[in-house]
PDB file of N, CA and C in Angstrom:
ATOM      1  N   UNK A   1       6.305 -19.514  -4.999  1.00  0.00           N
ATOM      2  CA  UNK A   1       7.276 -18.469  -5.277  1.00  0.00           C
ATOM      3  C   UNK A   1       6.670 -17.385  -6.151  1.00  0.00           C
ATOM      4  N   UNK A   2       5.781 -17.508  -7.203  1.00  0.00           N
ATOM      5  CA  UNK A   2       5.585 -17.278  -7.749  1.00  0.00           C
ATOM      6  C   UNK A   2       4.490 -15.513  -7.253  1.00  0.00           C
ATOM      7  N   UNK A   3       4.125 -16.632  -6.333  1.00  0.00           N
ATOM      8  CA  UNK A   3       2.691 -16.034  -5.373  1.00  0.00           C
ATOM      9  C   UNK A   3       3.678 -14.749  -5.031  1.00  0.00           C
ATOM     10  N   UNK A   4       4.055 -15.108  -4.171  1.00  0.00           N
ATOM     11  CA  UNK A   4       5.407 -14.263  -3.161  1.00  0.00           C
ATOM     12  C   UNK A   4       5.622 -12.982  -3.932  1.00  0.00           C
ATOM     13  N   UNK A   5       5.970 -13.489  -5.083  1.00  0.00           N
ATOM     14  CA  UNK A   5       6.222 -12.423  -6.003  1.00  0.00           C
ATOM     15  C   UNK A   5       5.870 -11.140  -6.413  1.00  0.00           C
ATOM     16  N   UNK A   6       4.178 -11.846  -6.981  1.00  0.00           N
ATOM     17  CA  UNK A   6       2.888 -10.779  -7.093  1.00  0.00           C
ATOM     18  C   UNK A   6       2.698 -10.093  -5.962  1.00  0.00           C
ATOM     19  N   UNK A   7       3.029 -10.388  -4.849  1.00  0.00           N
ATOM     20  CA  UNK A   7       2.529  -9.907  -3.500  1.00  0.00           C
ATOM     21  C   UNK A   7       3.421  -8.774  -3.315  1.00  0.00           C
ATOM     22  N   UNK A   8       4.711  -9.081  -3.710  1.00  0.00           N
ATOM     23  CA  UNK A   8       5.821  -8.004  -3.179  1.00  0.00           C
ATOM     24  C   UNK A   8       5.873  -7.058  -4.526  1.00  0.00           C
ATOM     25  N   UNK A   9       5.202  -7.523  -5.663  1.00  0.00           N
ATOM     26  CA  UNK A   9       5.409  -6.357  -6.244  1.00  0.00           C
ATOM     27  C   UNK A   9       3.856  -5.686  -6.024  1.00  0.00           C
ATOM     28  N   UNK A  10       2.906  -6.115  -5.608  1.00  0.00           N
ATOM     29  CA  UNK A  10       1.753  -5.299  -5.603  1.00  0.00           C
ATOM     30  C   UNK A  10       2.201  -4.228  -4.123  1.00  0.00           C
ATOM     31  N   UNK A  11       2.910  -4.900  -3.465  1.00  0.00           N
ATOM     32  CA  UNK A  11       3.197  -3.735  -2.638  1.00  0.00           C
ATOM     33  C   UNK A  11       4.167  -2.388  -2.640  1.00  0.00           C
ATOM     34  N   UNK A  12       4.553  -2.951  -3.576  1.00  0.00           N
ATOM     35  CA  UNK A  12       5.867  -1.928  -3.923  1.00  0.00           C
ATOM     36  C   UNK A  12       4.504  -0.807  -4.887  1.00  0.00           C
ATOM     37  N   UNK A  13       3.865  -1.272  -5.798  1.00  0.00           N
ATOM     38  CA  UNK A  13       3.205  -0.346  -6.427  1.00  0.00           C
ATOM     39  C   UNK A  13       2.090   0.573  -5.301  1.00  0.00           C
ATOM     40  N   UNK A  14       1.851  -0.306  -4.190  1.00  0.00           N
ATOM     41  CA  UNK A  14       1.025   0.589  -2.726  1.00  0.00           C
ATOM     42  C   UNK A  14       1.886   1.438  -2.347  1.00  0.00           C
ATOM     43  N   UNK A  15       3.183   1.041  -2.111  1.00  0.00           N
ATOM     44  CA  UNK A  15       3.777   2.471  -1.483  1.00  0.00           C
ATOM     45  C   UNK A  15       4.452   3.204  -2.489  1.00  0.00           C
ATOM     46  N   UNK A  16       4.645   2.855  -3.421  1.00  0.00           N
ATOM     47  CA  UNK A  16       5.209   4.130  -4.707  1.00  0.00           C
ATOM     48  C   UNK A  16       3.936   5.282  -5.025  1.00  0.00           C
ATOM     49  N   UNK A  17       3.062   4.356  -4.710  1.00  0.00           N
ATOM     50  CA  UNK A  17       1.735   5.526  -4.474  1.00  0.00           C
ATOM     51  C   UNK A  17       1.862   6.991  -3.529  1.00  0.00           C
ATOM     52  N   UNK A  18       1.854   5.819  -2.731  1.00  0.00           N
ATOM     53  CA  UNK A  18       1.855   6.504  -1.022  1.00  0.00           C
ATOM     54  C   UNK A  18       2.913   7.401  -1.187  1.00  0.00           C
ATOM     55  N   UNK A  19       4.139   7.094  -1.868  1.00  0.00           N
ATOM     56  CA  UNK A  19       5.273   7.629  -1.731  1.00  0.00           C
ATOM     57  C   UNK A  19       4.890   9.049  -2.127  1.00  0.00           C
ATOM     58  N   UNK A  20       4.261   9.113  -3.674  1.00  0.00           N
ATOM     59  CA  UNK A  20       4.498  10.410  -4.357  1.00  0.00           C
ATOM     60  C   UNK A  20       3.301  10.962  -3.604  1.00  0.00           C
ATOM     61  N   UNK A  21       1.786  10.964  -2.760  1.00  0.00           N
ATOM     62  CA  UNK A  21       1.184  11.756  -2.340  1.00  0.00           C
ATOM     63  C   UNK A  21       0.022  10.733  -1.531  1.00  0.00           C
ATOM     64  N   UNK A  22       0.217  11.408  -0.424  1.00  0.00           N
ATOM     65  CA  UNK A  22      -1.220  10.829   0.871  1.00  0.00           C
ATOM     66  C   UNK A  22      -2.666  10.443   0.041  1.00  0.00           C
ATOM     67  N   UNK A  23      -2.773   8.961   0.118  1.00  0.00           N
ATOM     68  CA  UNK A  23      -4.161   8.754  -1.027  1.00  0.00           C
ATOM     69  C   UNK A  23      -5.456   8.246   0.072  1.00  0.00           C
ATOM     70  N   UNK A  24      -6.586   8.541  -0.194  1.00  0.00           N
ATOM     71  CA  UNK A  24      -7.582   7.844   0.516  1.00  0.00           C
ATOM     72  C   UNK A  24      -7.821   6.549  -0.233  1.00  0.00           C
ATOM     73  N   UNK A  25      -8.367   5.253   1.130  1.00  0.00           N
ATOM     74  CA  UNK A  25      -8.145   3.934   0.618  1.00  0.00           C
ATOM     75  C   UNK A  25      -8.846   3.590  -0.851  1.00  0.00           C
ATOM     76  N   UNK A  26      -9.928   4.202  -0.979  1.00  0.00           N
ATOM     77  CA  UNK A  26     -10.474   4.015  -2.406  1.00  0.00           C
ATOM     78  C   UNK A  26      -9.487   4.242  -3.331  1.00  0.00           C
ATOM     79  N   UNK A  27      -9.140   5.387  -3.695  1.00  0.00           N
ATOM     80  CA  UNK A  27      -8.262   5.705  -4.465  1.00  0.00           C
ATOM     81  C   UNK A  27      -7.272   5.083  -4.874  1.00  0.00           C
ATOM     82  N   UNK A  28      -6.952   4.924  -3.817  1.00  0.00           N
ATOM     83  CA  UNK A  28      -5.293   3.924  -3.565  1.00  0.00           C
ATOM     84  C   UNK A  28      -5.692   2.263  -4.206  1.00  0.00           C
ATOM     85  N   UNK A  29      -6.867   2.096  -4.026  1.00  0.00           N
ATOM     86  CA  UNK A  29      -6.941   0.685  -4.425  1.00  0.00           C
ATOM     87  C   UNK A  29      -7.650   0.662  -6.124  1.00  0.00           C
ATOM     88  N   UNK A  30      -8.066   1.836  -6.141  1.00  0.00           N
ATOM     89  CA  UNK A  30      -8.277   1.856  -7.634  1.00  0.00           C
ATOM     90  C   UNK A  30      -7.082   2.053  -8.842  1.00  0.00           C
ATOM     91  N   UNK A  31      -6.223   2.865  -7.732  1.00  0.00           N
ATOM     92  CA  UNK A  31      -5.023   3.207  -8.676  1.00  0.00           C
ATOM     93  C   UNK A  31      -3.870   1.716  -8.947  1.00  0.00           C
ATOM     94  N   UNK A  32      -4.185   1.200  -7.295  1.00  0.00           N
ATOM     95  CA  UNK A  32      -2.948  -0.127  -7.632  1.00  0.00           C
ATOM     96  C   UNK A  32      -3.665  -1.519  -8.567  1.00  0.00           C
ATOM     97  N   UNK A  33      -5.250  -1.601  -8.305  1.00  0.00           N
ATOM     98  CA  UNK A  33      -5.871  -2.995  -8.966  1.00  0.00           C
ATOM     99  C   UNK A  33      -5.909  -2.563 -10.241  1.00  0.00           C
ATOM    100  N   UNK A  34      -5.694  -1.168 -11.356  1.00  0.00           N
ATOM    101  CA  UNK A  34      -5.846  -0.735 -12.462  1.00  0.00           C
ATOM    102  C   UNK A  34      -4.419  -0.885 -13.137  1.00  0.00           C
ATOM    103  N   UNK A  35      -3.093  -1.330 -12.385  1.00  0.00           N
ATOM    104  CA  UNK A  35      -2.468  -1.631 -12.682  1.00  0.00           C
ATOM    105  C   UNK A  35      -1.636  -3.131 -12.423  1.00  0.00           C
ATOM    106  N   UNK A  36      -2.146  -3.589 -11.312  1.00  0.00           N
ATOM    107  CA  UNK A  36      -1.917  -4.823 -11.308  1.00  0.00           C
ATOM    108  C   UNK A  36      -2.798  -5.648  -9.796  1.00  0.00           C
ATOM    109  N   UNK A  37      -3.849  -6.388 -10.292  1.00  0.00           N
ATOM    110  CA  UNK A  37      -4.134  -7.217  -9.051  1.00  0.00           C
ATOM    111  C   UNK A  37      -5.640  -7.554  -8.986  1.00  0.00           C
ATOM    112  N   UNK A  38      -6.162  -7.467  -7.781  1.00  0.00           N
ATOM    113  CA  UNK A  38      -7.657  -7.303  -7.966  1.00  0.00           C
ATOM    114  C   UNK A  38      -7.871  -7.447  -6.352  1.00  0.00           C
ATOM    115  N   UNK A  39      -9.000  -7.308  -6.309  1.00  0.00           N
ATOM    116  CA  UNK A  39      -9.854  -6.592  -5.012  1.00  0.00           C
ATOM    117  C   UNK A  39      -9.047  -7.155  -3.526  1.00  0.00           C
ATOM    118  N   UNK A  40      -9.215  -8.449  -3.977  1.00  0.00           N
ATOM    119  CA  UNK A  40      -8.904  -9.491  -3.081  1.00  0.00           C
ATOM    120  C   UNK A  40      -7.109  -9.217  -2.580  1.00  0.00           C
ATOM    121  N   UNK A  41      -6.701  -9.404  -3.706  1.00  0.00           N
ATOM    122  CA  UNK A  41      -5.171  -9.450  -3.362  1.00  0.00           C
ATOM    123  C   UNK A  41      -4.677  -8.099  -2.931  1.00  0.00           C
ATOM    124  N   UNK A  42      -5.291  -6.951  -3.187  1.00  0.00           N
ATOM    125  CA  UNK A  42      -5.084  -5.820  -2.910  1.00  0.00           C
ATOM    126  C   UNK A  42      -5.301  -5.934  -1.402  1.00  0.00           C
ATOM    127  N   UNK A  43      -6.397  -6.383  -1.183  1.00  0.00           N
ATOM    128  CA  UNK A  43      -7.110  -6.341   0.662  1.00  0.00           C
ATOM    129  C   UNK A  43      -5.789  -7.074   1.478  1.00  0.00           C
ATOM    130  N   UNK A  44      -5.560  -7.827   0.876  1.00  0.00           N
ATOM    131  CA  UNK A  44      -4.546  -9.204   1.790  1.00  0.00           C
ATOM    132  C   UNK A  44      -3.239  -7.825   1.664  1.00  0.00           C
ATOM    133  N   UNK A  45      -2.709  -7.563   0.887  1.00  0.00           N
ATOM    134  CA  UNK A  45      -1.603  -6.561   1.117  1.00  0.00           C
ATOM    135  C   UNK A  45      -1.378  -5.344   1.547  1.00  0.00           C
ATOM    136  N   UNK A  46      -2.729  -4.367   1.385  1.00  0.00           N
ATOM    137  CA  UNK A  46      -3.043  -3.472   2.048  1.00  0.00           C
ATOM    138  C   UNK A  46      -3.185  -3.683   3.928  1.00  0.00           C
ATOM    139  N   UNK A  47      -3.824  -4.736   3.963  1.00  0.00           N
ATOM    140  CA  UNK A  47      -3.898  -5.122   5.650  1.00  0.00           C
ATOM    141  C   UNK A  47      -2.586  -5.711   6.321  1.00  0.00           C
ATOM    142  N   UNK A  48      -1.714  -6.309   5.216  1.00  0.00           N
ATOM    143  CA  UNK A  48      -0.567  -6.443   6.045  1.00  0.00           C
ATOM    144  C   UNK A  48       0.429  -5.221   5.967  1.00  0.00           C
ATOM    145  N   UNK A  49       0.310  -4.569   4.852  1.00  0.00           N
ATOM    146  CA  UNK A  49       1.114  -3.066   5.215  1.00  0.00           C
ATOM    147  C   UNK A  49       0.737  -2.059   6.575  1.00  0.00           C
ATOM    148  N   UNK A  50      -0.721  -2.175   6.779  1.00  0.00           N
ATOM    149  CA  UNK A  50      -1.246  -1.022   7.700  1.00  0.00           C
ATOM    150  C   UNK A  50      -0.619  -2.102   9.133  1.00  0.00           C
ATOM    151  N   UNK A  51      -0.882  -3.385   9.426  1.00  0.00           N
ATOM    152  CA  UNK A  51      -0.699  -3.992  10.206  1.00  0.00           C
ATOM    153  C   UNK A  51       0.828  -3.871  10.929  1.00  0.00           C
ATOM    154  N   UNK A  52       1.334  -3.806  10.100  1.00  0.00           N
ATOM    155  CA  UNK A  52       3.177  -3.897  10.139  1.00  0.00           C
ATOM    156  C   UNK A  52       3.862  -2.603   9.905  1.00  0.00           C
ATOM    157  N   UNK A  53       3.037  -1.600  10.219  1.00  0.00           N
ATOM    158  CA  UNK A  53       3.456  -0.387  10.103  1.00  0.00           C
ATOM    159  C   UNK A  53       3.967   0.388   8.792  1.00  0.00           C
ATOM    160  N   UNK A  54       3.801  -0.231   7.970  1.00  0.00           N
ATOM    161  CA  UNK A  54       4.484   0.397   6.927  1.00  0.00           C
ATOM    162  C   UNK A  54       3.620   1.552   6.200  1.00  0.00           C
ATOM    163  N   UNK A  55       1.925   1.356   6.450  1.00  0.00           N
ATOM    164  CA  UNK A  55       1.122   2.453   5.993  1.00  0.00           C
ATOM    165  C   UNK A  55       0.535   2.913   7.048  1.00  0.00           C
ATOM    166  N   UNK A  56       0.089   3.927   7.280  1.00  0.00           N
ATOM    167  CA  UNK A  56      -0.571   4.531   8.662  1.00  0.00           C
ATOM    168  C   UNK A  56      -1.444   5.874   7.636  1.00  0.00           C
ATOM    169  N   UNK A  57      -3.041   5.864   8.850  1.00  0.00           N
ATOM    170  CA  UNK A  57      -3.554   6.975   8.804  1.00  0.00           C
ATOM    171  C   UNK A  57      -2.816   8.344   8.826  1.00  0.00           C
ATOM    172  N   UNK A  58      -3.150   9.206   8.180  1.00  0.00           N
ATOM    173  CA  UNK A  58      -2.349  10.620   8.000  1.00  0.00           C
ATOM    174  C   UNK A  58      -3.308  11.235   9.711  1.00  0.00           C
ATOM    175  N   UNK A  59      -4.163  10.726  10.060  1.00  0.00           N
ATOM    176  CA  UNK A  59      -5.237  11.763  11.074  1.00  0.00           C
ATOM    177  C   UNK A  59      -6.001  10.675  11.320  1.00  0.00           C
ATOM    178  N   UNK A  60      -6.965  11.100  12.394  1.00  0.00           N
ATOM    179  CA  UNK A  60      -7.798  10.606  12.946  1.00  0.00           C
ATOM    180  C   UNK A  60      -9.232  10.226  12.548  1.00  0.00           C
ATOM    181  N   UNK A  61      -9.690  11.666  11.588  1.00  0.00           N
ATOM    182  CA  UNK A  61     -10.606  11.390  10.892  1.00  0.00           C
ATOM    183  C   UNK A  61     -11.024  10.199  10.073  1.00  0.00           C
ATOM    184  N   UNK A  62     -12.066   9.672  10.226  1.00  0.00           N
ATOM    185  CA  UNK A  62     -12.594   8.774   9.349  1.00  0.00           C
ATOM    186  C   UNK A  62     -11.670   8.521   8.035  1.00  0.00           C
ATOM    187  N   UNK A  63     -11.627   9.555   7.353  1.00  0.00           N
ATOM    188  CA  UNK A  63     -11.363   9.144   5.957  1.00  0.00           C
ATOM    189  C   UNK A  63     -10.507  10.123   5.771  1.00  0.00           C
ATOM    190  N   UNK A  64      -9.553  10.336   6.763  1.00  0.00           N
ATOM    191  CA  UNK A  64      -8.355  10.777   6.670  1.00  0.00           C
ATOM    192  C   UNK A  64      -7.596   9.605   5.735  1.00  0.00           C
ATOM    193  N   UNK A  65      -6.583  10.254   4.558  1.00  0.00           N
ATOM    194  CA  UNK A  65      -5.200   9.799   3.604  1.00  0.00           C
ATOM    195  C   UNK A  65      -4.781   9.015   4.579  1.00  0.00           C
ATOM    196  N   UNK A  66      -4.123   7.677   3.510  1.00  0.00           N
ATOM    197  CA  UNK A  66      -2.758   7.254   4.323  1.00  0.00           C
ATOM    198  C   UNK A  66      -1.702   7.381   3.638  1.00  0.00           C
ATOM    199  N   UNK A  67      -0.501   6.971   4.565  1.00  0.00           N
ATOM    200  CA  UNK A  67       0.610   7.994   4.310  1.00  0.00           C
ATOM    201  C   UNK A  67       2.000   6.438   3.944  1.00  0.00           C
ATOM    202  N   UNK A  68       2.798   7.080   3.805  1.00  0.00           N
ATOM    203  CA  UNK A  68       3.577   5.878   3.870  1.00  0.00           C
ATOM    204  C   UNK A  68       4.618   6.323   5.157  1.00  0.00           C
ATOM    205  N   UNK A  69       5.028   5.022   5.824  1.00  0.00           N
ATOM    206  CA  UNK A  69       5.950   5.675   6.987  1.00  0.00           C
ATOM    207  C   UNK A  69       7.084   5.570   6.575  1.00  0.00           C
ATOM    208  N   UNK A  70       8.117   6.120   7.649  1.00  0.00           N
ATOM    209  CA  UNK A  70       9.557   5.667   7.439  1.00  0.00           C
ATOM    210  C   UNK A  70       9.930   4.463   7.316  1.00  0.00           C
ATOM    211  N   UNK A  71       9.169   3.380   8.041  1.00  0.00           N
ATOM    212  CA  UNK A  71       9.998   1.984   8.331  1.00  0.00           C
ATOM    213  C   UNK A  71       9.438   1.055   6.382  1.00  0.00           C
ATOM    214  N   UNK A  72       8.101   2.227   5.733  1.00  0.00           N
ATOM    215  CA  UNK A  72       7.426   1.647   4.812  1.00  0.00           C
ATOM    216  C   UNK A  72       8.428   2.070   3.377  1.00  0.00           C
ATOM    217  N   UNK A  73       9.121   3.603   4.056  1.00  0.00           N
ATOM    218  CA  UNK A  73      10.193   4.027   3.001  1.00  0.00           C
ATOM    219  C   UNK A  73      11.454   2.898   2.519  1.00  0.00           C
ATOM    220  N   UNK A  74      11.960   2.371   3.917  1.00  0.00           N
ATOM    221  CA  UNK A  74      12.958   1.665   3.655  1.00  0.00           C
ATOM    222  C   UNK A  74      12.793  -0.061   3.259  1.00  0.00           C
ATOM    223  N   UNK A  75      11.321  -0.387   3.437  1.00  0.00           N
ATOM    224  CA  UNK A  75      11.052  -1.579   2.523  1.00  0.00           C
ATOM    225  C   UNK A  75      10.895  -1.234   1.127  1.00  0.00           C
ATOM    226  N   UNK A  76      10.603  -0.322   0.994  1.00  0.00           N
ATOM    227  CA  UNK A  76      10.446  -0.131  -0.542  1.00  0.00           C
ATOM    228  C   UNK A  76      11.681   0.324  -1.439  1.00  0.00           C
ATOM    229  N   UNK A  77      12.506   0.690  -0.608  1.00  0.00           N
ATOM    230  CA  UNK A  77      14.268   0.566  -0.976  1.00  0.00           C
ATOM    231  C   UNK A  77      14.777  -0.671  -1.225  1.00  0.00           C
ATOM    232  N   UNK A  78      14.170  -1.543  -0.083  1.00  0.00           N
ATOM    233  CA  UNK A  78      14.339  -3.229  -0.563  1.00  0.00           C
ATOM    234  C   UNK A  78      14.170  -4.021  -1.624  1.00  0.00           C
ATOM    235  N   UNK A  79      12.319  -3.474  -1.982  1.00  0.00           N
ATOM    236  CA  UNK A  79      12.194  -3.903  -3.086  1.00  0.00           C
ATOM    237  C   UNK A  79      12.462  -3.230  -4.177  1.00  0.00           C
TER     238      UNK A  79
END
């Protein structure tokens, strides 16, 4: 339970990111493991957000921002 926990709040701090402005993945993972997590647990939640639609590339480019989507807006209303 406990686990569960850390997980759903490290994601809530990924898309409150995302929320206020389009970040490239470095960034984004420096900004969320500097406040709570580390490399690892960041990877496991970052890949199930992009997986499940909730984060998506802004573009095509390589190292195009990601963005947060709509379906990523209304989980984060959840949490």
């Amino acid at each position: 339970m406990r686990r569960l926990r850390e997980r759903l709040h490290l994601a809530k701090i990924v898309l409150n990111e995302l929320r206020k402005s389009p970040l490239g993945r470095t960034e984004l993972e420096k900004r969320t493991v500097r406040r709570c997590g580390t490399h690892g647990t960041f990877e496991g939640i970052f890949r199930y957000l992009v997986q499940n639609g909730y984060v998506e590339k802004s573009g095509r480019e390589h190292r195009a921002p990601y963005i947060i989507t709509e379906r990523g807006r209304k989980l984060l209303e959840g949490l």
